[in-house]
Protein backbone atom coordinates (compact mmCIF):
# COMPACT_ATOMS: atom_id res chain seq x y z
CA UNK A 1 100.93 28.97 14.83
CA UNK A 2 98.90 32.06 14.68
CA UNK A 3 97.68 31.50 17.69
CA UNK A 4 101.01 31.03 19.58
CA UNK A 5 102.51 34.09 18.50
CA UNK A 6 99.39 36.04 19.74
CA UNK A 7 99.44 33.97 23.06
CA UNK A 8 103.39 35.21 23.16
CA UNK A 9 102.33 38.67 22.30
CA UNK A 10 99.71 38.88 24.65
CA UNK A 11 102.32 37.41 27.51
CA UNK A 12 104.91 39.60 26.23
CA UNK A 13 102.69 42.81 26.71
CA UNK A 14 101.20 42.34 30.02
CA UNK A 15 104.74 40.53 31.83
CA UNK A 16 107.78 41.91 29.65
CA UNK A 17 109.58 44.93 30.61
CA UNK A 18 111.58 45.40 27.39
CA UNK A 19 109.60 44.51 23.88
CA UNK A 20 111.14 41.47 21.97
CA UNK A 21 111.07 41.93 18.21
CA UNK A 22 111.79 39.00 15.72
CA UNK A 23 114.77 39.37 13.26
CA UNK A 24 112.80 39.05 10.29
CA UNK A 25 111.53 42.46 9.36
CA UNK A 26 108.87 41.53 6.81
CA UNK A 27 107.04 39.18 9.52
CA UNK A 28 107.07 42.11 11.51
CA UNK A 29 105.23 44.29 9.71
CA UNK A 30 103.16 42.14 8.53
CA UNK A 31 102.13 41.11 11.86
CA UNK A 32 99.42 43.72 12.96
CA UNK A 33 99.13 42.42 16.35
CA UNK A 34 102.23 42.45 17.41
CA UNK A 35 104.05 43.63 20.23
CA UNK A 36 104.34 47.20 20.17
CA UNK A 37 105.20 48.50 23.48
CA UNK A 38 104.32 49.14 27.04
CA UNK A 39 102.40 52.38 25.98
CA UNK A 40 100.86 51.02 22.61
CA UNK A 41 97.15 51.37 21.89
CA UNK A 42 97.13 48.22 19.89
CA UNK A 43 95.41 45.10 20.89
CA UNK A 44 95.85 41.51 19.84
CA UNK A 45 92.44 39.48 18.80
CA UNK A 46 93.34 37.61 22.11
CA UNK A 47 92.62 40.69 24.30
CA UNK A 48 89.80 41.58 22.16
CA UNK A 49 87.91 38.27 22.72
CA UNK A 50 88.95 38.12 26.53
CA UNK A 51 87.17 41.64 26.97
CA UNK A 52 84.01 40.40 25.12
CA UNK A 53 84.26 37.41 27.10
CA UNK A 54 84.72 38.62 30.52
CA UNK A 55 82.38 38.67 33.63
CA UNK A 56 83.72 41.62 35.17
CA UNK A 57 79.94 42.63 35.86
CA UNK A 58 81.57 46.04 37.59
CA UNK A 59 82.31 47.35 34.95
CA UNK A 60 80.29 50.24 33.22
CA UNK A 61 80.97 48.71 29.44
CA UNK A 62 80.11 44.71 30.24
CA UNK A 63 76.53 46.07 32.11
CA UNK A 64 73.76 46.04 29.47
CA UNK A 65 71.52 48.27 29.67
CA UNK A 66 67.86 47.74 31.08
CA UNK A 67 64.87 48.38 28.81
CA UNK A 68 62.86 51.07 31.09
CA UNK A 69 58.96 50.21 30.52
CA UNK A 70 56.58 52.51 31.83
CA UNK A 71 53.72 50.67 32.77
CA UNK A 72 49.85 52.64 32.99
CA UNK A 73 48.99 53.69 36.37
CA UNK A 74 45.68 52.18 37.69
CA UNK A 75 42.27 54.44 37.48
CA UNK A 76 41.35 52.71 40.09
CA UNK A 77 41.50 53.94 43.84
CA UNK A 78 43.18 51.35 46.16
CA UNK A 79 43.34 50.96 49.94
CA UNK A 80 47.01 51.85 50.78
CA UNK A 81 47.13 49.12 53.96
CA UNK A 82 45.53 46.20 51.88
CA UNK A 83 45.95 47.33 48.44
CA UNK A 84 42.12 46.28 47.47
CA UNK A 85 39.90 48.32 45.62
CA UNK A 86 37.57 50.88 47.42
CA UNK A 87 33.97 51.82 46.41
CA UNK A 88 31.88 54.38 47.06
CA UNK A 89 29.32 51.80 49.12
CA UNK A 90 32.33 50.45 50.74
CA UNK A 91 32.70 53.40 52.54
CA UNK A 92 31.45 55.02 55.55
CA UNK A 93 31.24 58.47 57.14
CA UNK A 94 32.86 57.77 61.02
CA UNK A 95 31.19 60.30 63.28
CA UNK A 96 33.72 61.12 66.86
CA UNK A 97 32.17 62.30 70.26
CA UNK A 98 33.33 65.57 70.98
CA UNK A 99 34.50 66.97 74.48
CA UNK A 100 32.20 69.71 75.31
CA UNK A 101 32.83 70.13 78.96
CA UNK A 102 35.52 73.05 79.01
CA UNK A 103 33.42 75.08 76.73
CA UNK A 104 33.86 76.49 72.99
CA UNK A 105 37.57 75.38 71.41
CA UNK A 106 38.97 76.02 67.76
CA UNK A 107 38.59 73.54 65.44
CA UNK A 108 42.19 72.93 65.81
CA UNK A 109 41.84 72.52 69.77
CA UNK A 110 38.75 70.06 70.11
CA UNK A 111 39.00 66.87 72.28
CA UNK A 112 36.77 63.41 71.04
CA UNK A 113 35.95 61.08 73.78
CA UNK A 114 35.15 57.76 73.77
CA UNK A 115 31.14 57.83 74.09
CA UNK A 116 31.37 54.72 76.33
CA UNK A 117 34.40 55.18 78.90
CA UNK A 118 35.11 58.72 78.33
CA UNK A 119 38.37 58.30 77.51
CA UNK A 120 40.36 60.77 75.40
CA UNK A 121 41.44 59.61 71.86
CA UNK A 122 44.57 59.83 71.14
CA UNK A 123 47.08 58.01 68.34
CA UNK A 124 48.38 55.89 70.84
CA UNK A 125 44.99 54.40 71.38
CA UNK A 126 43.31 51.42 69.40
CA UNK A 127 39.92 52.78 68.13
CA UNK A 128 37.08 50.88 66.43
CA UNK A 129 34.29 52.33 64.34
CA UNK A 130 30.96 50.50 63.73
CA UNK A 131 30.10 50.47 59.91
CA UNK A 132 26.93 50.36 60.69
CA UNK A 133 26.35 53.82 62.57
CA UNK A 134 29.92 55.43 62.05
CA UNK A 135 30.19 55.91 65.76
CA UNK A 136 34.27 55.70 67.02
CA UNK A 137 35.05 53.82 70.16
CA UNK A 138 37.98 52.75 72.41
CA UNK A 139 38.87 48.76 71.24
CA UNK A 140 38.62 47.91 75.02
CA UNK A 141 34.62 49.04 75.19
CA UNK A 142 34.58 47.27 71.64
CA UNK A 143 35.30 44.13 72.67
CA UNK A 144 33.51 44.59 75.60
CA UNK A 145 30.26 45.47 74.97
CA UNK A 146 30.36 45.88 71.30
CA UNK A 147 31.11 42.73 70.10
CA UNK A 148 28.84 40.93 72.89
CA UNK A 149 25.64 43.03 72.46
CA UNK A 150 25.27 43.55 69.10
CA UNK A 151 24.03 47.11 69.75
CA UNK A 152 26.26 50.52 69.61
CA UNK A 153 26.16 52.36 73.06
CA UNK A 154 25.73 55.67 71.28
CA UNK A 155 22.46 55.21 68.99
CA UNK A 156 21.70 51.88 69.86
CA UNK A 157 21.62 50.53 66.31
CA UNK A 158 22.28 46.76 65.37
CA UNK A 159 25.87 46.25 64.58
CA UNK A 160 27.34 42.23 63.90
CA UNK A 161 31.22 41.27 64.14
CA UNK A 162 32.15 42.35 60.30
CA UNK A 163 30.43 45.62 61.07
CA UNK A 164 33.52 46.51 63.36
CA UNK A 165 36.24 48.28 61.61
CA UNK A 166 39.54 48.95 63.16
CA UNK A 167 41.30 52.51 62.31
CA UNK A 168 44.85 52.75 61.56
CA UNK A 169 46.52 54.67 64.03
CA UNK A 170 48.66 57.64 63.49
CA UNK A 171 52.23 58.03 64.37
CA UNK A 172 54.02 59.27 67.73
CA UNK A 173 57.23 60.58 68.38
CA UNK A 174 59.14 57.41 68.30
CA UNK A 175 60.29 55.19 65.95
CA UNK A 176 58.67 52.33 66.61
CA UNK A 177 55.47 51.54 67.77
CA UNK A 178 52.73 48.73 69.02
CA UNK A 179 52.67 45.31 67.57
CA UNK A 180 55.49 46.68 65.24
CA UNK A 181 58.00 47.05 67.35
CA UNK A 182 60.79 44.46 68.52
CA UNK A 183 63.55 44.99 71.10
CA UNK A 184 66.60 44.14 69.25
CA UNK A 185 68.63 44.96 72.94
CA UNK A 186 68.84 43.75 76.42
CA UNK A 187 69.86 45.67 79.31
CA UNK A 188 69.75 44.60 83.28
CA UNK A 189 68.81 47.21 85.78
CA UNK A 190 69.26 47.42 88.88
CA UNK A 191 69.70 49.51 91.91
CA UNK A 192 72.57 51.76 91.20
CA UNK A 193 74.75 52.05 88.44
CA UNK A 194 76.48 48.95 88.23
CA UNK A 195 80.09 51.03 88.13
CA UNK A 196 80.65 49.52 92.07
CA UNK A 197 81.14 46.13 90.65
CA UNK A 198 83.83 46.94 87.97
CA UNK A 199 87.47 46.34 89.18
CA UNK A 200 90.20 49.41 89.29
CA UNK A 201 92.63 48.86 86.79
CA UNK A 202 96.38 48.09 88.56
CA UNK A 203 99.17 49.82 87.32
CA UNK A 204 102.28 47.80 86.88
């Protein structure tokens, strides 16, 4: 029965206009969740559990809050493309082949060549350094001659397959770049602008 009159309470509060009070005075005080108005602070133990019961996720009271833990950073020094460890004999002074035929330049100003092709290197180029030597060259005379010799073109030391390293290449100016990049859009071209073939709208 307790349960009802909460239930009717409850209903009362949330669709009645005008409050409905019982005759008997005496129930009605001693009823302390009753209805007590449109503006009434008081709730019944029927609101009370549906708060602690809902799933309204959105709001800032039903989130919990997250335990933070702060976890040690590593003291050791990682690769930031593979994430593996690096060593001090895992690594290898790269030595580039500088441009000398325009005369002195500022540090800032020097061109590197490719010692095999002469090409200039540049971030938009592939470049391959031999572990071995630490001589930089273009991937096309790497897989040309490198990898079929055995022998670097600059010192003509021994180098084997593992001993060539691809670099990472630096950005450009665009967003998107080599073997990263994915057209997302397709547009026809042709000769002219294509406006000749739309029709003129009629007026009516």
């Amino acid at each position: 029965a307790q349960r009802a009159r909460e239930l009717d309470a409850f209903d009362q509060q949330n669709h009645g206009a005008v409050p409905q009070y019982s005759n008997d005075s005496r129930n009605r005080n001693q009823d302390k969740n009753g209805f007590h108005g449109a503006n009434s602070v008081k709730t019944t133990s029927f609101e009370e559990e549906a708060l602690r019961t809902m799933k309204a996720f959105w709001l800032p009271s039903a989130t919990p809050e997250a335990t933070v833990k702060v976890e040690a950073p590593s003291s050791h020094t990682t690769c930031p493309e593979g994430n593996e460890k690096l060593k001090m004999k895992s690594l290898f002074p790269i030595y580039l082949t500088e441009d000398t035929s325009e005369g002195d330049r500022g540090s800032l100003d020097k061109i590197y060549l490719c010692p095999s092709c002469k090409v200039t290197l540049t971030n938009t180029l592939t470049l391959v350094a031999v572990s071995s030597c630490g001589h930089v060259f273009c991937k096309k005379c790497a897989d040309k001659f490198l990898a079929v010799d055995k022998v670097c073109l600059e010192c003509s030391k021994g180098c084997k397959g593992r001993d060539l390293v691809q670099l990472e290449k630096g950005g450009t100016g665009f967003a998107g770049h080599d073997e990263g990049l994915v057209a997302t859009d397709f547009k026809h071209l042709g000769s002219g602008s294509g406006l000749g073939l739309v029709r003129p709208s009629s007026k009516v």
